[in-house]
Protein backbone atom coordinates (compact mmCIF):
# COMPACT_ATOMS: atom_id res chain seq x y z
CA UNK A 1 -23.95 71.66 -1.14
CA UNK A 2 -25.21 68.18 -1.62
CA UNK A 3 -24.07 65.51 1.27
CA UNK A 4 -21.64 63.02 0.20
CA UNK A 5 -23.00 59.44 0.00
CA UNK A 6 -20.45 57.44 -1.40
CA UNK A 7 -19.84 55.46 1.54
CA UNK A 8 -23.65 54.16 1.34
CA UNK A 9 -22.91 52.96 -2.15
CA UNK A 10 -19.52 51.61 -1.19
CA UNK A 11 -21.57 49.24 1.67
CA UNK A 12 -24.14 48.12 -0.61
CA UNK A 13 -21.53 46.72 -3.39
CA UNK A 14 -19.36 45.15 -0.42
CA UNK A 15 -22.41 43.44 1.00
CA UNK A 16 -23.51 42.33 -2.58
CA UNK A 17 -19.98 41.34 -3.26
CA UNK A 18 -19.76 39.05 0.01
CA UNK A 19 -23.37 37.95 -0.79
CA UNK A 20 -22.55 36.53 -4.48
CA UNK A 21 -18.77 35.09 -3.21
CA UNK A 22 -20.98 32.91 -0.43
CA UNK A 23 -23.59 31.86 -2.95
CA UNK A 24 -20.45 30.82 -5.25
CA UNK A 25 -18.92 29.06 -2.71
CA UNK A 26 -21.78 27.05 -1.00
CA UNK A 27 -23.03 26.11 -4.60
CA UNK A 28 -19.26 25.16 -5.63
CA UNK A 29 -19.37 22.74 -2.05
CA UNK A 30 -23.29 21.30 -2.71
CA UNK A 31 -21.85 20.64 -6.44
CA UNK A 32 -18.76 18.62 -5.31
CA UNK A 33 -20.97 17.18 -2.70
CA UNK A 34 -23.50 15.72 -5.40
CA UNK A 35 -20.53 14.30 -7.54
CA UNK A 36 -21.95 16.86 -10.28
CA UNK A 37 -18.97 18.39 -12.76
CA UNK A 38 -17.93 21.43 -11.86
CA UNK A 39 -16.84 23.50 -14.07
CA UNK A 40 -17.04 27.53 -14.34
CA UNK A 41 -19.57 27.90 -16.39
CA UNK A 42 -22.06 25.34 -14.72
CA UNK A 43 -20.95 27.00 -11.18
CA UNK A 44 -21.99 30.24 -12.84
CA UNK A 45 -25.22 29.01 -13.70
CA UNK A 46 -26.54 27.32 -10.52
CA UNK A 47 -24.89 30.02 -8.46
CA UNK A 48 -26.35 33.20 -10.40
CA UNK A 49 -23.09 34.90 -11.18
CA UNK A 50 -21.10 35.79 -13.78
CA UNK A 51 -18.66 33.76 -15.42
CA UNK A 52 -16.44 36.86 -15.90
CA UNK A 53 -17.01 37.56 -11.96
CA UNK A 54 -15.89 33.83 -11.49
CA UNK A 55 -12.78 34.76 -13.51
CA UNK A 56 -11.90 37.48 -10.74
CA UNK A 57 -11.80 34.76 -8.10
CA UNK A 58 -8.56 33.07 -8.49
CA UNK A 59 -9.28 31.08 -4.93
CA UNK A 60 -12.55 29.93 -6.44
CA UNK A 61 -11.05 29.37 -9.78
CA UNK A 62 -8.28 27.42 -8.26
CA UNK A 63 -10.90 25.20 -6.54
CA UNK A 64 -12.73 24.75 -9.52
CA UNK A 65 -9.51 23.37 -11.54
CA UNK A 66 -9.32 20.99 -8.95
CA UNK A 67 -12.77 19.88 -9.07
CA UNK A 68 -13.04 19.94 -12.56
CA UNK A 69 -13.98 16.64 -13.96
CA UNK A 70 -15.59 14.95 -17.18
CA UNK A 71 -19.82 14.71 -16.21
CA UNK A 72 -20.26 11.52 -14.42
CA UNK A 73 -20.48 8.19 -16.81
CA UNK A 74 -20.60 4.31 -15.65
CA UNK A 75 -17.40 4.31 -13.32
CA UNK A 76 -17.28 8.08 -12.14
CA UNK A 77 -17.93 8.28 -8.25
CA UNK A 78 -18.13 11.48 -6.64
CA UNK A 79 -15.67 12.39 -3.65
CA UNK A 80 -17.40 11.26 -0.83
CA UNK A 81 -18.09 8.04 -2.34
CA UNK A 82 -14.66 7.54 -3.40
CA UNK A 83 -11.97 4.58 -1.59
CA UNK A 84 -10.10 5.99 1.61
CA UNK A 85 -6.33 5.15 1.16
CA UNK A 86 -6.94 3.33 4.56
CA UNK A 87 -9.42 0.57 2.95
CA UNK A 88 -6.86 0.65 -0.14
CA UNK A 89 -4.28 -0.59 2.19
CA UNK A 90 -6.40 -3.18 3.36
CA UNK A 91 -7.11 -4.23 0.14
CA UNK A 92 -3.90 -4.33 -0.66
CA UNK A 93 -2.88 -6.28 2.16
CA UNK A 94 -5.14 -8.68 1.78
CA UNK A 95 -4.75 -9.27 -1.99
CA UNK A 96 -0.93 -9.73 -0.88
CA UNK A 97 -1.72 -12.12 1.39
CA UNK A 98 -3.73 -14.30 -0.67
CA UNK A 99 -0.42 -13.94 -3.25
CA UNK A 100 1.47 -15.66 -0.69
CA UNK A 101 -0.97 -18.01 0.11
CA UNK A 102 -1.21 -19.45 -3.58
CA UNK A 103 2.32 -19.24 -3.80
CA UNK A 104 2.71 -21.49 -0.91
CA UNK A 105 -0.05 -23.68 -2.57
CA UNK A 106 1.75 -23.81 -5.86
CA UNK A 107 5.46 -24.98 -4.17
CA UNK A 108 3.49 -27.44 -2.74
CA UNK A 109 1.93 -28.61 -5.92
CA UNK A 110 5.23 -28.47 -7.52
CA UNK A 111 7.17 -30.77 -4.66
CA UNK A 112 4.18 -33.27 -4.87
CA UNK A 113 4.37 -33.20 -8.48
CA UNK A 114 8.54 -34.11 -8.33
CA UNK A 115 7.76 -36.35 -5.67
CA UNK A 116 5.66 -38.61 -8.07
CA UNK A 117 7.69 -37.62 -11.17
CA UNK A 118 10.25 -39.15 -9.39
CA UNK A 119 8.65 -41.98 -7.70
CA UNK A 120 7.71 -43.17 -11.56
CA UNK A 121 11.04 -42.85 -12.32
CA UNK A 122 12.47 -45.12 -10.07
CA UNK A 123 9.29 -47.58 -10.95
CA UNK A 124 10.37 -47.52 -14.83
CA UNK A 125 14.11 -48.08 -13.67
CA UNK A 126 13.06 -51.26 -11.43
CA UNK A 127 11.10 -52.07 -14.02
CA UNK A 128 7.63 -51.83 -12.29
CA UNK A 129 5.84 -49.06 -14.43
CA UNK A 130 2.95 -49.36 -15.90
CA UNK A 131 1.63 -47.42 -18.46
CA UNK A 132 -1.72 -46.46 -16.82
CA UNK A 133 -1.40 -42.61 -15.97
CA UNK A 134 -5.63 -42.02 -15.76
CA UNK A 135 -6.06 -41.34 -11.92
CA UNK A 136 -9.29 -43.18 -10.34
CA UNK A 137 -9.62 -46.30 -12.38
CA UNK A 138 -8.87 -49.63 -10.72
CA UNK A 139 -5.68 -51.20 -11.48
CA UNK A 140 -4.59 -54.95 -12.52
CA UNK A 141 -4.35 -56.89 -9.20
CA UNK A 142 -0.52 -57.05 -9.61
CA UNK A 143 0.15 -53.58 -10.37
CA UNK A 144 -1.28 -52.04 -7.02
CA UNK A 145 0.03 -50.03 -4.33
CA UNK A 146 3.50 -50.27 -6.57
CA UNK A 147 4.25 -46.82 -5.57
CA UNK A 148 3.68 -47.36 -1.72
CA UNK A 149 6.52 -50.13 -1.67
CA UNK A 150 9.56 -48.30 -3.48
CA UNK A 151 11.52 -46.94 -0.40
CA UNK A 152 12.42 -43.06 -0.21
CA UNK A 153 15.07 -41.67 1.62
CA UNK A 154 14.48 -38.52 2.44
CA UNK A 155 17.64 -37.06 0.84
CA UNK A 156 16.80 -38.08 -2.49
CA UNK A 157 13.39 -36.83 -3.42
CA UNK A 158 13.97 -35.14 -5.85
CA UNK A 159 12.62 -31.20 -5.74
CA UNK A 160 10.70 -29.57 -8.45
CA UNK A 161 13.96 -26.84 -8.87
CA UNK A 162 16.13 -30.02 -8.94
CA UNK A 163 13.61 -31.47 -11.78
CA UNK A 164 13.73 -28.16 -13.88
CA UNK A 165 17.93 -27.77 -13.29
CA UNK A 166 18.40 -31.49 -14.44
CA UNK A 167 16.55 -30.67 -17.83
CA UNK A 168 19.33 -30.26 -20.97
């Protein structure tokens, strides 16, 4: 009677089996690694398996459906080139912060802008305005510093929410 050798046969195709599932899966990480698309048929390819083998393999499948991306154009960055979500946050924070900053800098424009709106009011109601509204050009002796000598109270300078309320 011949001696069983099944078992010998049942090594080998374990060992092969083990040896193509770490080939997959070392050539699936270099892939993702490179920022190269991974999808099953290109795994199959640079790893030397089988697509249908790769269809066996729902863990590697499942990875691969993850991975899977369109081939990298202009704006496609691989993974480990890719934004942590801590400098996101930082980003964010500082773009907030510069928010608040020019919306400081625009109340302040706006107050300064009622402040004069109003201060050329009160010159037209004394009777003191002049017509001239080009900044940096010299005015008529007689017409100068007209806006320095109208007295403001502090309670009536009139805000720029005050200004737009007041409007019909």
């Amino acid at each position: 009677m011949r001696a069983d050798n099944t078992r010998h046969i049942l090594t080998a195709a374990r060992q092969r089996t083990e040896q193509t599932r770490e080939r997959a899966v070392r050539t699936l990480q270099q892939m993702n690694a490179a920022g190269q698309p991974v999808t099953l048929g290109s795994l199959a390819r640079q790893a030397r398996v089988s697509r249908s083998w790769l269809y066996t393999q729902d863990d590697l499948r499942g990875q691969i459906g993850r991975l899977r991306r369109p081939p990298p154009g202009p704006g496609a960055v691989p993974d480990r080139q890719r934004a942590s979500t801590t400098s996101l946050l930082r980003r964010l924070e500082a773009t907030a912060d510069r928010i608040r900053r020019l919306e400081e800098e625009n109340q302040q424009l706006r107050d300064a802008l009622a402040r004069a709106l109003g201060e050329r009011r009160a010159a037209e109601i004394r009777g003191n305005a002049h017509s001239r509204d080009t900044p940096g050009r010299e005015e008529p002796e007689d017409h100068r510093n007209v806006l320095s000598q109208i007295p403001r109270p502090a309670s009536s300078t009139p805000s720029a929410t005050h200004l737009r309320r007041s409007r019909p």
